[in-house]
C-alpha atoms as a PDB file:
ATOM      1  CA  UNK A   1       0.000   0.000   0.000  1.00  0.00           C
ATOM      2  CA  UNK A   2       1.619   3.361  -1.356  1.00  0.00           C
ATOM      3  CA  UNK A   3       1.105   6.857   0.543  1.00  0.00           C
ATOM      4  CA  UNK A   4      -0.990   7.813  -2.298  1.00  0.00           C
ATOM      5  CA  UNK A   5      -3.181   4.954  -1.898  1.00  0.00           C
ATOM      6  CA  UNK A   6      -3.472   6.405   1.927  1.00  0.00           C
ATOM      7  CA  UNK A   7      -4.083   9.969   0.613  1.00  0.00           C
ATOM      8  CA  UNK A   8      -6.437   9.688  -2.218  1.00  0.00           C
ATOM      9  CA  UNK A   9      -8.577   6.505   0.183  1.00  0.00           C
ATOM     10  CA  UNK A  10      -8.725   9.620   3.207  1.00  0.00           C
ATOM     11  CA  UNK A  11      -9.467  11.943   0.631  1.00  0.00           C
ATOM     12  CA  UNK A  12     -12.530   9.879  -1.221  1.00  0.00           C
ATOM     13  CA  UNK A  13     -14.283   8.843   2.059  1.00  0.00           C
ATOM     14  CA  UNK A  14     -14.268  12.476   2.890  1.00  0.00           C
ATOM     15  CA  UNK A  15     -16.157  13.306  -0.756  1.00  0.00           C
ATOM     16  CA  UNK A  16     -12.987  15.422  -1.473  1.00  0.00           C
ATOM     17  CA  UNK A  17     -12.300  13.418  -5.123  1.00  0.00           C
ATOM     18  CA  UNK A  18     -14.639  11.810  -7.393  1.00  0.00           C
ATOM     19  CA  UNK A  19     -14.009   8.863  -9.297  1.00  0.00           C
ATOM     20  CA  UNK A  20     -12.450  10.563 -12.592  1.00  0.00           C
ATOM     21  CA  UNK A  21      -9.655  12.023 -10.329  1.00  0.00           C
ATOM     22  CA  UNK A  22      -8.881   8.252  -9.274  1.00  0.00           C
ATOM     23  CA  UNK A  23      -8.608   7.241 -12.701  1.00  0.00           C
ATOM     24  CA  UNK A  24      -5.996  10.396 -13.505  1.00  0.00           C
ATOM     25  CA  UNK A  25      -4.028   8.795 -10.999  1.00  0.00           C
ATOM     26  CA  UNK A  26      -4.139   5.560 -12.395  1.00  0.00           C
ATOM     27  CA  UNK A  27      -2.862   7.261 -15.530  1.00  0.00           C
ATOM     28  CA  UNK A  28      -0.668   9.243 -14.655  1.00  0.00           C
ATOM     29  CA  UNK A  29       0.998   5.780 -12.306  1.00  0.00           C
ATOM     30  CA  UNK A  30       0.551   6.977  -8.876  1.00  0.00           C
ATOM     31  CA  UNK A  31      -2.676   4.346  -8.449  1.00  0.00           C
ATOM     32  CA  UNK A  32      -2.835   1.081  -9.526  1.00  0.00           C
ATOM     33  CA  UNK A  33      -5.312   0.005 -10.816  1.00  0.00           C
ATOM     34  CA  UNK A  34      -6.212  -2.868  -7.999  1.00  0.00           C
ATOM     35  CA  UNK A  35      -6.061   0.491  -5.545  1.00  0.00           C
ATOM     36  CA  UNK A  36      -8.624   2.400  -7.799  1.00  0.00           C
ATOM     37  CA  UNK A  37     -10.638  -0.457  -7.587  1.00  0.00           C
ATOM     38  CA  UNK A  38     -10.255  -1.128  -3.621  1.00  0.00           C
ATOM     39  CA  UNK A  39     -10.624   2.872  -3.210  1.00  0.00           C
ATOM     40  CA  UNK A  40     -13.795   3.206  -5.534  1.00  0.00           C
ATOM     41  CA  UNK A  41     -15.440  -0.037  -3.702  1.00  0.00           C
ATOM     42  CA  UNK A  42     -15.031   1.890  -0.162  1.00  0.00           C
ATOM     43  CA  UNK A  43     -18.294   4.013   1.183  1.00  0.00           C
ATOM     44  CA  UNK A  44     -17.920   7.347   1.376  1.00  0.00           C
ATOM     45  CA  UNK A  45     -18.842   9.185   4.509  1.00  0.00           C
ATOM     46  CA  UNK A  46     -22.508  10.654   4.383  1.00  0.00           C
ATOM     47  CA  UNK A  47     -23.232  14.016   3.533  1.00  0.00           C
ATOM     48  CA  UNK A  48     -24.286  16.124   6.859  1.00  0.00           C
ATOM     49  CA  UNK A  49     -26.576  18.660   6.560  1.00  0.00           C
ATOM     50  CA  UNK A  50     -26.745  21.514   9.471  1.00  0.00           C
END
C-alpha cells in the first residue's frame, strides 16, 4: 500500500475526489489500478446537513 493509496482513500471517504480524479491517478501511475478499484469499492462518509 503506497502513501498515495493512503491519501487519495482519506481523501474519497471524505467526498474530497470523485471517481475521474482516481482514474488520472491511475494514468498518470501513482494508483494502480487494484487500488482504484479497492478505493472506488469503499463508502464514502454521508453528507451532513446543518
Amino acid at each position: 500500500m503506497s502513501i498515495m493509496y493512503k491519501f487519495v482513500l482519506r481523501m474519497w471517504k471524505e467526498r474530497r475526489c470523485d471517481e475521474a480524479y482516481i482514474l488520472f491517478q491511475v494514468e498518470e501511475g501513482r494508483l494502480t489500478q487494484e487500488e482504484a478499484d479497492a478505493i472506488l469499492a469503499t463508502p464514502q462518509n454521508p453528507i451532513v446537513t446543518l
